[in-house]
Protein backbone atom coordinates (compact mmCIF):
# COMPACT_ATOMS: atom_id res chain seq x y z
CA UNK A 1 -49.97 -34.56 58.05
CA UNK A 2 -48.61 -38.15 59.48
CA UNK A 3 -46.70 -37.66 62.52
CA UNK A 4 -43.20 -38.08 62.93
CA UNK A 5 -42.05 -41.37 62.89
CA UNK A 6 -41.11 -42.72 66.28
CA UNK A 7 -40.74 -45.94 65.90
CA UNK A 8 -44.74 -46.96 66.36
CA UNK A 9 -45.99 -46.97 63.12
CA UNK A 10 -48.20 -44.06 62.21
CA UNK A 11 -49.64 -42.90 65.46
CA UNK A 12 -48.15 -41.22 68.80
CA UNK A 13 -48.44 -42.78 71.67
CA UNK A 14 -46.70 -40.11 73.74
CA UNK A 15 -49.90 -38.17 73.15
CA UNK A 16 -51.88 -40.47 74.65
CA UNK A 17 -50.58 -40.35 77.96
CA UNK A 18 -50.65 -36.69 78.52
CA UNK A 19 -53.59 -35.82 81.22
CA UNK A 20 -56.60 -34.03 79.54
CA UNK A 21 -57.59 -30.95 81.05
CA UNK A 22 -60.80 -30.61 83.08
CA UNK A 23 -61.66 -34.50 82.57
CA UNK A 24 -61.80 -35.42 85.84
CA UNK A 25 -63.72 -32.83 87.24
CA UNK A 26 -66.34 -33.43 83.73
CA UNK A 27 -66.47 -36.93 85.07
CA UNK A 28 -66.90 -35.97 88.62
CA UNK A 29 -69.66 -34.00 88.08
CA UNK A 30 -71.35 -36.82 85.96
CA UNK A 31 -70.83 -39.51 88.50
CA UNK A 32 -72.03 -36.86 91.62
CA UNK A 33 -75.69 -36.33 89.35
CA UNK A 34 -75.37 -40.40 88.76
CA UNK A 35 -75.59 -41.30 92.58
CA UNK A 36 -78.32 -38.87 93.18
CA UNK A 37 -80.26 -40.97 90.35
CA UNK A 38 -79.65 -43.71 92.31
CA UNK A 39 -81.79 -42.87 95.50
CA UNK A 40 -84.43 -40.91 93.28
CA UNK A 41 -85.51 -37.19 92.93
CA UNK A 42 -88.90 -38.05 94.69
CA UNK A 43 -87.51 -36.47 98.48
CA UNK A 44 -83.64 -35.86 97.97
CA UNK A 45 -81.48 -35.83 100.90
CA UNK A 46 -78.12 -33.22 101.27
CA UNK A 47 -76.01 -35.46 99.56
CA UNK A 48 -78.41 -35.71 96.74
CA UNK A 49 -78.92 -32.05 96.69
CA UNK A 50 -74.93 -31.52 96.42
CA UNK A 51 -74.36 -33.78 93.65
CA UNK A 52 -77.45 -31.98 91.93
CA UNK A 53 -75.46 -28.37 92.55
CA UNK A 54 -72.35 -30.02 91.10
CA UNK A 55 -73.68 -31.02 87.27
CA UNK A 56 -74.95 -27.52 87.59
CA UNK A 57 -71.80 -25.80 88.57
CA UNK A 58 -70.28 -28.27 86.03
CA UNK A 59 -72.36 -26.34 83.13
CA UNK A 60 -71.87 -23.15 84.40
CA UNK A 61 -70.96 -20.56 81.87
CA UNK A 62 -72.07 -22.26 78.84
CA UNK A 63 -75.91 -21.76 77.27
CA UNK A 64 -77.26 -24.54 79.28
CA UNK A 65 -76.14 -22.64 82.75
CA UNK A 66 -79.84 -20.66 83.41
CA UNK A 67 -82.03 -23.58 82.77
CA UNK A 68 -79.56 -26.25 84.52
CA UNK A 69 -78.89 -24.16 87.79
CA UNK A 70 -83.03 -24.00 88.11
CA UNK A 71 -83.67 -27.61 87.20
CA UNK A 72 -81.07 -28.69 90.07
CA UNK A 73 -82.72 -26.54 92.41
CA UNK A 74 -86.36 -27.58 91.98
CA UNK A 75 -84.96 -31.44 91.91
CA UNK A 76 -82.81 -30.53 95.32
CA UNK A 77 -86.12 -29.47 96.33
CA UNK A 78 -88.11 -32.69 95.53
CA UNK A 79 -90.10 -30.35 93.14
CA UNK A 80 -88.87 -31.01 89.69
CA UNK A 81 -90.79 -31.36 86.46
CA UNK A 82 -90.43 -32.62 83.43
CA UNK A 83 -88.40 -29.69 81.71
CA UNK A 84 -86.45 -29.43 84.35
CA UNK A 85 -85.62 -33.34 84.39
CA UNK A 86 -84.49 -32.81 80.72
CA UNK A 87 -82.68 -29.87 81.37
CA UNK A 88 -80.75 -32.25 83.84
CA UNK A 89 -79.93 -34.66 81.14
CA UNK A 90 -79.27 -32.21 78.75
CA UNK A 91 -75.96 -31.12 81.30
CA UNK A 92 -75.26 -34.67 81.82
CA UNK A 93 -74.93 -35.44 78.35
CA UNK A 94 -73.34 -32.27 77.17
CA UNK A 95 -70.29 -33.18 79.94
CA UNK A 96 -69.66 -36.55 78.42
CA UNK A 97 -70.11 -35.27 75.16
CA UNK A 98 -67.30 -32.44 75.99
CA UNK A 99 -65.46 -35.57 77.28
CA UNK A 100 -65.50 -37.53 74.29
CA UNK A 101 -64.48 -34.11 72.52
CA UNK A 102 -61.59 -33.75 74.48
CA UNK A 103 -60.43 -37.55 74.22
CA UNK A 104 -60.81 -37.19 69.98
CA UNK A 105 -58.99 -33.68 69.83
CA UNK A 106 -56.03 -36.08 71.36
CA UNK A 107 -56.56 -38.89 69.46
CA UNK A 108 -56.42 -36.84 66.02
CA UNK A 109 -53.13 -35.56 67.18
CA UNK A 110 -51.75 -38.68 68.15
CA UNK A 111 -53.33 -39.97 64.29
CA UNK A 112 -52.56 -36.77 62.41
CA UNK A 113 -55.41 -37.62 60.20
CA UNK A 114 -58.18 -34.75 59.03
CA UNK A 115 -61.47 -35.58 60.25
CA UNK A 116 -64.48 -35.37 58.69
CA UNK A 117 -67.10 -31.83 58.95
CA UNK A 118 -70.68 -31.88 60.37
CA UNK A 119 -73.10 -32.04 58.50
CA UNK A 120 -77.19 -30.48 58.98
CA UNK A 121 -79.59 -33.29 59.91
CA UNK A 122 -82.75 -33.51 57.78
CA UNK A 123 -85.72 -32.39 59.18
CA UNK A 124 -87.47 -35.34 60.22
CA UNK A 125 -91.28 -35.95 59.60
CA UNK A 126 -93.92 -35.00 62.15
CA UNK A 127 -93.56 -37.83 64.97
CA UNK A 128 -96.15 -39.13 67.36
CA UNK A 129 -96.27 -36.39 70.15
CA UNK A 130 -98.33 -37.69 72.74
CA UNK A 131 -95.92 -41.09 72.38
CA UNK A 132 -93.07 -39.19 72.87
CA UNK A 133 -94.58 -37.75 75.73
CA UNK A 134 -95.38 -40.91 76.99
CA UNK A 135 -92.20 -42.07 76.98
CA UNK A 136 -90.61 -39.17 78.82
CA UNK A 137 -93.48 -39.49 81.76
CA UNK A 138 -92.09 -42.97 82.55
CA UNK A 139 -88.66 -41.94 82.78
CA UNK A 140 -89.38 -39.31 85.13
CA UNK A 141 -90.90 -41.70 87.13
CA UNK A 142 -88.17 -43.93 86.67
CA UNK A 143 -85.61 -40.68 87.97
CA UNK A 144 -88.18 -39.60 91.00
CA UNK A 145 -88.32 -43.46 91.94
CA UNK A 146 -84.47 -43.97 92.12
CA UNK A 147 -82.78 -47.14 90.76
CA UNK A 148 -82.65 -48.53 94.43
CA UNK A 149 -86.88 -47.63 94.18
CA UNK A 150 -87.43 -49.27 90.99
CA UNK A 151 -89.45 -52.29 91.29
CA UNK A 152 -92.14 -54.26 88.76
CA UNK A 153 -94.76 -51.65 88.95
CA UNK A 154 -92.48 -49.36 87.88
CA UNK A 155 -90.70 -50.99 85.18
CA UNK A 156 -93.78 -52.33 83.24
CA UNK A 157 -95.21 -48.64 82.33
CA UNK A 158 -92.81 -49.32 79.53
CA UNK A 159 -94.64 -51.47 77.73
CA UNK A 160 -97.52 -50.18 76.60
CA UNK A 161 -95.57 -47.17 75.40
CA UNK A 162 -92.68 -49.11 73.76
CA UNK A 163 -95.14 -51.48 71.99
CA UNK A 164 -97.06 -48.48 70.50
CA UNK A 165 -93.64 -46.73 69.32
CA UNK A 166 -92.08 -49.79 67.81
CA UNK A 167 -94.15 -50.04 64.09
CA UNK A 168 -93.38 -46.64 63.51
CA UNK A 169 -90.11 -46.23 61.59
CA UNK A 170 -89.41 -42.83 62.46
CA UNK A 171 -89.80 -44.09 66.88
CA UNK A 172 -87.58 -47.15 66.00
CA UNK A 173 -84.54 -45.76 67.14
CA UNK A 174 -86.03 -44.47 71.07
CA UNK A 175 -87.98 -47.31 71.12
CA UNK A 176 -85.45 -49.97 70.69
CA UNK A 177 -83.28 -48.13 73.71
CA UNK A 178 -86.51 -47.97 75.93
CA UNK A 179 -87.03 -51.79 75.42
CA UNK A 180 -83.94 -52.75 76.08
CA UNK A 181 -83.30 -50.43 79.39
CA UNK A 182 -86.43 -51.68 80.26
CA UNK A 183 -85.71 -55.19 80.12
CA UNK A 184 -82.64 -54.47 81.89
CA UNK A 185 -84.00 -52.83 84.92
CA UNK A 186 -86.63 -55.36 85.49
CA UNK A 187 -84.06 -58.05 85.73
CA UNK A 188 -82.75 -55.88 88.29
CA UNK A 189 -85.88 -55.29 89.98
CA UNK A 190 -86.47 -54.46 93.01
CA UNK A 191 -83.72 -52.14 92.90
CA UNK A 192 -83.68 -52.39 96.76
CA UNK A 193 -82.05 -55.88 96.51
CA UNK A 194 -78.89 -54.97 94.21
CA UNK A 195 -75.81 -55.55 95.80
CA UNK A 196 -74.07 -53.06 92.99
CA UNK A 197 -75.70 -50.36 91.21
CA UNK A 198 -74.15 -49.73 87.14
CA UNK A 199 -75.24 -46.00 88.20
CA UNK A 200 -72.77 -45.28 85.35
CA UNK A 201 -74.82 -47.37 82.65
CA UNK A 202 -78.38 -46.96 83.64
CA UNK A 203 -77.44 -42.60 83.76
CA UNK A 204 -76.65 -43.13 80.27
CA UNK A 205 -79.84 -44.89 79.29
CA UNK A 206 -81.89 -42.65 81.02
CA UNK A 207 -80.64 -39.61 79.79
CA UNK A 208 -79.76 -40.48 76.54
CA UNK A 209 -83.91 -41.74 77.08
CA UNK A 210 -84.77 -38.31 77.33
CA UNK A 211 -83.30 -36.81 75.30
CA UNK A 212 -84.30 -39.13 71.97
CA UNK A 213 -87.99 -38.71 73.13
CA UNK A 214 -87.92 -35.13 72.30
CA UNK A 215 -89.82 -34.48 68.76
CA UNK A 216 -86.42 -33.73 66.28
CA UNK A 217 -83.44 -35.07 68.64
CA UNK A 218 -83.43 -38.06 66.21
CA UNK A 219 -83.15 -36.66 62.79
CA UNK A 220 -79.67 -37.23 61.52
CA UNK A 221 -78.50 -35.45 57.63
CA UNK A 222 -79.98 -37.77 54.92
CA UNK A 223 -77.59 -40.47 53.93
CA UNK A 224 -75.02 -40.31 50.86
CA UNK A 225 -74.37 -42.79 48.08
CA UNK A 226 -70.76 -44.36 48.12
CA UNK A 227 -69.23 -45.09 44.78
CA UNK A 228 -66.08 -46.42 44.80
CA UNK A 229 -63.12 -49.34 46.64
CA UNK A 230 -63.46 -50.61 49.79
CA UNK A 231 -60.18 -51.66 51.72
CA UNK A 232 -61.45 -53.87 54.80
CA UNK A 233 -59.25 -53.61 58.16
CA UNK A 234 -60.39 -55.75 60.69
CA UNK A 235 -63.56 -56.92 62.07
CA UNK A 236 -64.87 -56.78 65.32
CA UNK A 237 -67.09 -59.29 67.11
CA UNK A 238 -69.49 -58.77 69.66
CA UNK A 239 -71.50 -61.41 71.65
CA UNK A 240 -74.32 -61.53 73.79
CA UNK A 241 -76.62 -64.12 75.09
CA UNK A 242 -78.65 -63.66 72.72
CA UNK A 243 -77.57 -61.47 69.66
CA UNK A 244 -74.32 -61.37 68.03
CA UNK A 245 -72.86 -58.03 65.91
CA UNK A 246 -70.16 -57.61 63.70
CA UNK A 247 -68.46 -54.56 62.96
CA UNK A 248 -66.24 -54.19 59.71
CA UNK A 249 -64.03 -51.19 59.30
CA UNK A 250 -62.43 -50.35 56.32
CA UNK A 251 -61.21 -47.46 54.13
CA UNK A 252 -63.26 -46.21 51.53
CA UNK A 253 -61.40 -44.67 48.48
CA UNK A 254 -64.26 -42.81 46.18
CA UNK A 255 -64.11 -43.41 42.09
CA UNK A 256 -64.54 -39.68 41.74
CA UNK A 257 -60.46 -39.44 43.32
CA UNK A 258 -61.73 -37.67 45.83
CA UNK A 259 -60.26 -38.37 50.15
CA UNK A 260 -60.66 -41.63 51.32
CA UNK A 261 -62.39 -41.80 54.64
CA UNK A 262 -62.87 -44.51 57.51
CA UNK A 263 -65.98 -46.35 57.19
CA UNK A 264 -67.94 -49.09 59.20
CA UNK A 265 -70.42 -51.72 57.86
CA UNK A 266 -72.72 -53.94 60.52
CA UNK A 267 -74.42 -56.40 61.23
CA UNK A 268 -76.64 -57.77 64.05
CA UNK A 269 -78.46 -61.22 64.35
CA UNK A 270 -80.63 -62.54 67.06
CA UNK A 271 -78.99 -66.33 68.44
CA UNK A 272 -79.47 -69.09 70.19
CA UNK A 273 -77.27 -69.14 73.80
CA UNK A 274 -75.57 -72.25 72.63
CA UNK A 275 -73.90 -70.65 69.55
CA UNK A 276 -70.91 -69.37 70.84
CA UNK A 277 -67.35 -69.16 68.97
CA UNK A 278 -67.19 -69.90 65.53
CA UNK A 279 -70.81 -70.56 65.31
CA UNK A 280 -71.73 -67.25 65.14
CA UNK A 281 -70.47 -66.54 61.75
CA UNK A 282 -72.90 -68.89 60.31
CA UNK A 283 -75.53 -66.71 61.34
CA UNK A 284 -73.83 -63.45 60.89
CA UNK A 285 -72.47 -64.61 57.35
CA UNK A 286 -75.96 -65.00 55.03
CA UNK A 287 -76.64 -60.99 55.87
CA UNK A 288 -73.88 -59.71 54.49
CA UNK A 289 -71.17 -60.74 51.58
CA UNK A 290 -68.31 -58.13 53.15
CA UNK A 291 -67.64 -61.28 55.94
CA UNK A 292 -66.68 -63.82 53.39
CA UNK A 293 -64.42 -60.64 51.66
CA UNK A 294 -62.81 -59.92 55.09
CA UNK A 295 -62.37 -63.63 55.37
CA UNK A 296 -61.24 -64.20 51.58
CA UNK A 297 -58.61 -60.72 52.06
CA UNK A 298 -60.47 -59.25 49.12
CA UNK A 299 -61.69 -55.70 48.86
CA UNK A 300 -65.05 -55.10 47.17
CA UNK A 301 -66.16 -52.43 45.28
CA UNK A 302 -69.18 -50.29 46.08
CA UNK A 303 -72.19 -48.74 43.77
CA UNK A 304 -74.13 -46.29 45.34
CA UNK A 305 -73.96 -47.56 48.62
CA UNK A 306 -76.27 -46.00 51.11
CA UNK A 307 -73.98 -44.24 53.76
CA UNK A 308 -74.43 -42.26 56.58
CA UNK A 309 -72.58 -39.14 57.73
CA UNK A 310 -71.15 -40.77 60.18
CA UNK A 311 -69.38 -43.36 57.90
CA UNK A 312 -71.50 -46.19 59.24
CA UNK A 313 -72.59 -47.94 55.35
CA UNK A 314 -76.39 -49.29 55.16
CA UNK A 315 -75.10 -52.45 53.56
CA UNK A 316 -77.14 -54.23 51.24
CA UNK A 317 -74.94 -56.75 48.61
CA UNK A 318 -76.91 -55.66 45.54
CA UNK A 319 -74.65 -52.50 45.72
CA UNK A 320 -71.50 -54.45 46.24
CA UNK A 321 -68.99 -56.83 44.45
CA UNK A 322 -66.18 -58.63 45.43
CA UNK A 323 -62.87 -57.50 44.06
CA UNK A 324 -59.51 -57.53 43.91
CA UNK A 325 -57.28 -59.42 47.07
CA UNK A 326 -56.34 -56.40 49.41
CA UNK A 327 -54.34 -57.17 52.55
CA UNK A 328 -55.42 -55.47 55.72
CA UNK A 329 -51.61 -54.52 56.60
CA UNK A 330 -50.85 -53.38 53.09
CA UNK A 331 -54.35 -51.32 53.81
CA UNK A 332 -53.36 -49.91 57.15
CA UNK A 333 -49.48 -48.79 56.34
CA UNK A 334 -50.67 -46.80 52.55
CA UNK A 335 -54.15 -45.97 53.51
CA UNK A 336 -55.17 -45.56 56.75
CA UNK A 337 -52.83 -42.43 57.29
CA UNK A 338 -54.60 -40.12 55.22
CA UNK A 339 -58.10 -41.48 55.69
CA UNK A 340 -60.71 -39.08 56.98
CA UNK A 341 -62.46 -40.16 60.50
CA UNK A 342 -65.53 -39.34 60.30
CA UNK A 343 -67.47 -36.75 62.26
CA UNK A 344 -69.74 -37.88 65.51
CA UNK A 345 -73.32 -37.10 65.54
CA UNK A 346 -74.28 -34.51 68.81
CA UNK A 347 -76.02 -36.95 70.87
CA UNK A 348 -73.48 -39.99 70.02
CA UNK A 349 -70.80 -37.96 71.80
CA UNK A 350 -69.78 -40.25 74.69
CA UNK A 351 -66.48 -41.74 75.41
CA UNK A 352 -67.63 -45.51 75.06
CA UNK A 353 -68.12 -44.68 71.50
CA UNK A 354 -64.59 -43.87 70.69
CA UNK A 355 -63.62 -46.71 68.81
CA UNK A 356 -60.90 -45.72 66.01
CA UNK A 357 -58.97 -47.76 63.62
CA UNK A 358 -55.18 -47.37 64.46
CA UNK A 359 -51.67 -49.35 63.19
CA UNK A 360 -48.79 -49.91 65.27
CA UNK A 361 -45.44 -51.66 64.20
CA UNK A 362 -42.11 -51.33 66.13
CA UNK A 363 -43.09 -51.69 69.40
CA UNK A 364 -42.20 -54.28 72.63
CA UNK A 365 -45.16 -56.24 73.62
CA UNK A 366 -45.14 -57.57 77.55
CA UNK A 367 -47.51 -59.59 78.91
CA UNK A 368 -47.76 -59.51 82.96
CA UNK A 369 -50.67 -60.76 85.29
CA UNK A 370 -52.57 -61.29 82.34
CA UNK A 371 -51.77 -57.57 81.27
CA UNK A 372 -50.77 -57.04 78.02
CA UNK A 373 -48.96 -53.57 77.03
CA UNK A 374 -47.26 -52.45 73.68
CA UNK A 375 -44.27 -50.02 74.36
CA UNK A 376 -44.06 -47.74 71.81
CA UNK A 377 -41.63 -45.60 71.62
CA UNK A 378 -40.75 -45.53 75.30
CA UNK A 379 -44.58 -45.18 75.64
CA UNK A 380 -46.76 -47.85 77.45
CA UNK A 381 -50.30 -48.50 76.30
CA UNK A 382 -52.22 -50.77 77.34
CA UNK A 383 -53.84 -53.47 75.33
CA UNK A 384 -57.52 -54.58 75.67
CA UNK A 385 -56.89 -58.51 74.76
CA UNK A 386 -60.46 -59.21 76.87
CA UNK A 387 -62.03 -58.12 73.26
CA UNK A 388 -60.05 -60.66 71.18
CA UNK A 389 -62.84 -62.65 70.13
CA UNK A 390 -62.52 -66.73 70.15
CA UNK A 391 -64.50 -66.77 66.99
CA UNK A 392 -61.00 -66.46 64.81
CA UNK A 393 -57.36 -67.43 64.98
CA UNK A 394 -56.02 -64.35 66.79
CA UNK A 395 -55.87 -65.18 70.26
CA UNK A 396 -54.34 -62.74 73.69
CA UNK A 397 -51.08 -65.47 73.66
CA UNK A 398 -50.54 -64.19 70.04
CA UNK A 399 -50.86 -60.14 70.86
CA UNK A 400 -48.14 -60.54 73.17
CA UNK A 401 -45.59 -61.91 70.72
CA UNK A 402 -46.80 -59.41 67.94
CA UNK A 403 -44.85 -56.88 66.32
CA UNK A 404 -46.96 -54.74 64.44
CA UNK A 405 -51.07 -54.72 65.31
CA UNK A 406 -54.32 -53.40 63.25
CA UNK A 407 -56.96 -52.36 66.06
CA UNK A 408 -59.28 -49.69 67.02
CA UNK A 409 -58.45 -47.07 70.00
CA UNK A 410 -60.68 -47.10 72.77
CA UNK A 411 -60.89 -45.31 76.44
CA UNK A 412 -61.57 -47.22 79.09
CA UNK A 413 -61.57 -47.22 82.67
CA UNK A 414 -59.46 -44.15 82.88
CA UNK A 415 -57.19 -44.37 80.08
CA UNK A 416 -56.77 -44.98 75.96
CA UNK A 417 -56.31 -49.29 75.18
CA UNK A 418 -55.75 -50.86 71.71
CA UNK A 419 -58.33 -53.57 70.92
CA UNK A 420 -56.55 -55.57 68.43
CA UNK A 421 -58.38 -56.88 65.45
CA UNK A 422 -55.60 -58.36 63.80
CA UNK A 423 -51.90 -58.44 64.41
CA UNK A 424 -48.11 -59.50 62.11
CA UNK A 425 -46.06 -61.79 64.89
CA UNK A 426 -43.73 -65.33 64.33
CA UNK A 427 -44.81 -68.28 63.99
CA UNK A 428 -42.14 -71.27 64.70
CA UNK A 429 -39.69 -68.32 62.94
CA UNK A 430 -41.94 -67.42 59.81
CA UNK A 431 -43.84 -64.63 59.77
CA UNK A 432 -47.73 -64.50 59.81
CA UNK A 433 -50.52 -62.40 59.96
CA UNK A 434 -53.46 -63.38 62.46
CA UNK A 435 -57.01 -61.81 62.02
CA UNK A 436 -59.99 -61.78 64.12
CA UNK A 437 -62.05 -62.12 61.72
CA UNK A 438 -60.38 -64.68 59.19
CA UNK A 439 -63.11 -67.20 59.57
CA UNK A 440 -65.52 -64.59 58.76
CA UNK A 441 -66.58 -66.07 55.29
CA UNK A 442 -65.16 -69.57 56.52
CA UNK A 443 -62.75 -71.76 57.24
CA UNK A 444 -60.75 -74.96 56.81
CA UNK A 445 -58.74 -74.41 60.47
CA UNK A 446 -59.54 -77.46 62.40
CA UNK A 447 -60.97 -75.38 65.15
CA UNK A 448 -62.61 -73.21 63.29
CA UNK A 449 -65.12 -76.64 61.59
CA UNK A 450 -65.29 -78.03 64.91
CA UNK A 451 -67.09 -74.96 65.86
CA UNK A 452 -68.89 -74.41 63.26
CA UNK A 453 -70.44 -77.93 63.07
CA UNK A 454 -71.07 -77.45 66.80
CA UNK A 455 -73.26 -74.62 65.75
CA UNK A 456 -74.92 -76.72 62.60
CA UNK A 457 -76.08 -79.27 64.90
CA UNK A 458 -77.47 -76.85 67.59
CA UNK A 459 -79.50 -74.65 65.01
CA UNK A 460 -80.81 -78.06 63.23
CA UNK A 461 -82.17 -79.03 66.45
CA UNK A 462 -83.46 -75.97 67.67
CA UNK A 463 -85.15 -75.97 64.36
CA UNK A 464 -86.37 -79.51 64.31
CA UNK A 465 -87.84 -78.14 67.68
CA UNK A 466 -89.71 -74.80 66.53
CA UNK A 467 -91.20 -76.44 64.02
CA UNK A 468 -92.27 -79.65 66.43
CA UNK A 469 -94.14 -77.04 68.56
CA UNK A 470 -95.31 -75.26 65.49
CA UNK A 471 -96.71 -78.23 64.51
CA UNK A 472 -99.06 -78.68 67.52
């Protein structure tokens, strides 16, 4: 059922700001275990010891309360074994997951849509054992050393494992987070020398480490076939140093009549550091034929497209066309409302995954300090314009003037923000609608071909310069 209109589109904001029973104390309990990973489990001191008696008080009463209460005991005690290290991430992650339960319940009220039903993961093939193993030793020796003890030494027992893990399709997944954590920690290293500790971040990695590297934790239910229209929303862009991703969401309406749902389609290139901006569409653009559809305002229409239970599609173009034009708003005022989120897979329960398409319209936008927040309703919420991309015509300047928005609801730092990903405002009085990804499948914006030449230039050299070396 959609909620009663209050004068914010299709979603209530007066939801959001409501406090959520037993969060803080979830997160409190999360951050106490996360500091005692921070001076190690080799010889805990008091305060390590308390934080340890906290996650297991935390768990208490729930089927994870026997094995927990032990594991924090034999780790307050320096003594601590393997099980009992995975017991301890086992609590850790069932809190956040309980978290990011918690923060959906809320956000399907505030939505009013139905969301999707779990499904049964497939039983996954037999998996290298002893690799897995492997893999769990080091991060045990990763928690006993601390992340203030981490140094070289201790990073590099990675690599053997990770390299050994990586050509096997069904270690892909663990293996990929075990490089990258890796990687991360020894740019950190030694830990002794860090002015600031991401205890938060590198608890995640490690337990969500864990937990991957036991034989089944992977498996996920076998994919689905999608036959039907796809109605794109927004896209969003994310950059690092050295890899770029984009996102798509978009409704789904099935040929067989049946719900439409919320679905997301990705992908993820390796780059250069000097394509930035606009650039990265050039590279993101060859892998995948929805970007020039978002950027055309088409929809597409899909033939047996591999997707996932979790509404993330395994694109490939040979099971899609483009279609008919489809505007985003159009999309997000008839659609979206009765479109099915989709359900979250166990171990993906965490609040930094919460990332769901909303619409707003009728609200008062302020901008303040550099602080953005829509009004809705009477309701303030705040606005996360430090995720507008610069790849695209929407800008922060232009989500302050706006008066209806297409984004995705997050939680962050403490509280729910909109990330827009496209937004209706006025332009020298006309209306117009701005999207972050309009120069996804190109563009004739002055801007926009500056960019994108300035990325031409730097691949053709950084080819010319590959193939130089080749060469000798």
């Amino acid at each position: 059922m959609v909620p009663a209109d209050q004068g914010g589109g299709v979603m209530r904001a007066d939801l959001l700001s409501d406090p959520v029973a037993g969060l803080d104390e979830a997160l409190a309990a999360v951050d106490a275990f996360d500091q005692a990973l921070v001076a190690g489990l080799l010889r805990p001191q008091p305060a390590q010891a308390a934080g340890l008696t906290e996650l297991a008080h935390a768990v208490a009463g729930t089927p994870l309360a026997a094995r927990v209460s032990e594991a924090a005991a034999k780790a307050a005690a320096g003594a601590a074994g393997e099980d009992h290290l995975v017991a301890l991430a086992a609590a850790r992650t069932a809190l956040l997951g309980s978290v990011h339960d918690a923060l959906m319940t809320r956000v399907t009220e505030a939505t009013g849509r139905p969301r999707g039903e779990e499904t049964v993961p497939a039983t996954g093939g037999r998996q290298a054992a002893n690799l897995l193993a492997a893999a769990r030793a080091w991060l045990c020796d990763l928690a006993r050393a601390g992340w203030r003890g981490i140094d070289h030494e201790v990073v590099s027992g990675a690599a053997q494992v990770v390299s050994a893990m990586l050509p096997d399709p069904s270690l892909r997944r663990p293996a990929t987070l075990l490089d990258g954590f890796a990687a991360e920690l020894a740019a950190s290293c030694p830990g002794s020398a860090l002015e600031r500790i991401p205890a938060r971040r590198w608890g995640d990695l490690w337990s969500r480490g864990m937990l991957l590297t036991l034989p089944g934790a992977a498996d996920a239910p076998a994919p689905g076939a999608a036959t039907g229209r796809l109605l794109p929303l927004g896209v969003d862009l994310q950059e690092h140093a050295t890899a770029a991703q984009a996102q798509v969401h978009a409704v789904f309406e099935p040929a067989d009549g049946s719900a439409p749902g919320l679905v997301r389609a990705t992908v993820s290139v390796p780059k250069p550091d000097t394509v930035v901006g606009a650039g990265l569409w050039q590279l993101l653009r060859p892998h995948m034929s929805l970007l020039a559809a978002v950027g055309e305002g088409r929809s597409m229409e899909l033939t047996d497209m591999p997707v996932t239970a979790e509404g993330d599609l395994i694109w490939s173009d040979e099971h899609a066309r483009p279609s008919e034009p489809a505007d985003a708003f159009t999309t997000a005022r008839v659609a979206l409302p009765t479109a099915t989120d989709p359900a979250t897979a166990p171990l993906d329960r965490h609040p930094t995954r919460i990332a769901v398409p909303v619409f707003l319209e009728g609200y008062a936008a302020q901008k303040e300090d550099e602080t953005t927040t829509f009004t809705v309703a009477g309701h303030p919420l705040a606005v996360d314009t430090d995720r507008v991309p610069t790849a695209g015509p929407l800008t922060p300047e232009a989500v302050a003037t706006s008066n209806a928005c297409i984004g995705l609801l997050r939680w962050d730092a403490g509280t729910y923000r909109v990330q827009p990903l496209a937004v209706e405002t006025t332009v020298r009085k006309k209306p117009v609608a701005l999207h972050a990804g309009a120069w996804a499948g190109g563009t004739t914006d002055k801007v926009g071909v500056k960019a994108e030449k300035a990325a031409t230039d730097a691949v053709a050299v950084l080819r010319e310069r590959a193939g130089r070396l080749l060469r000798k």
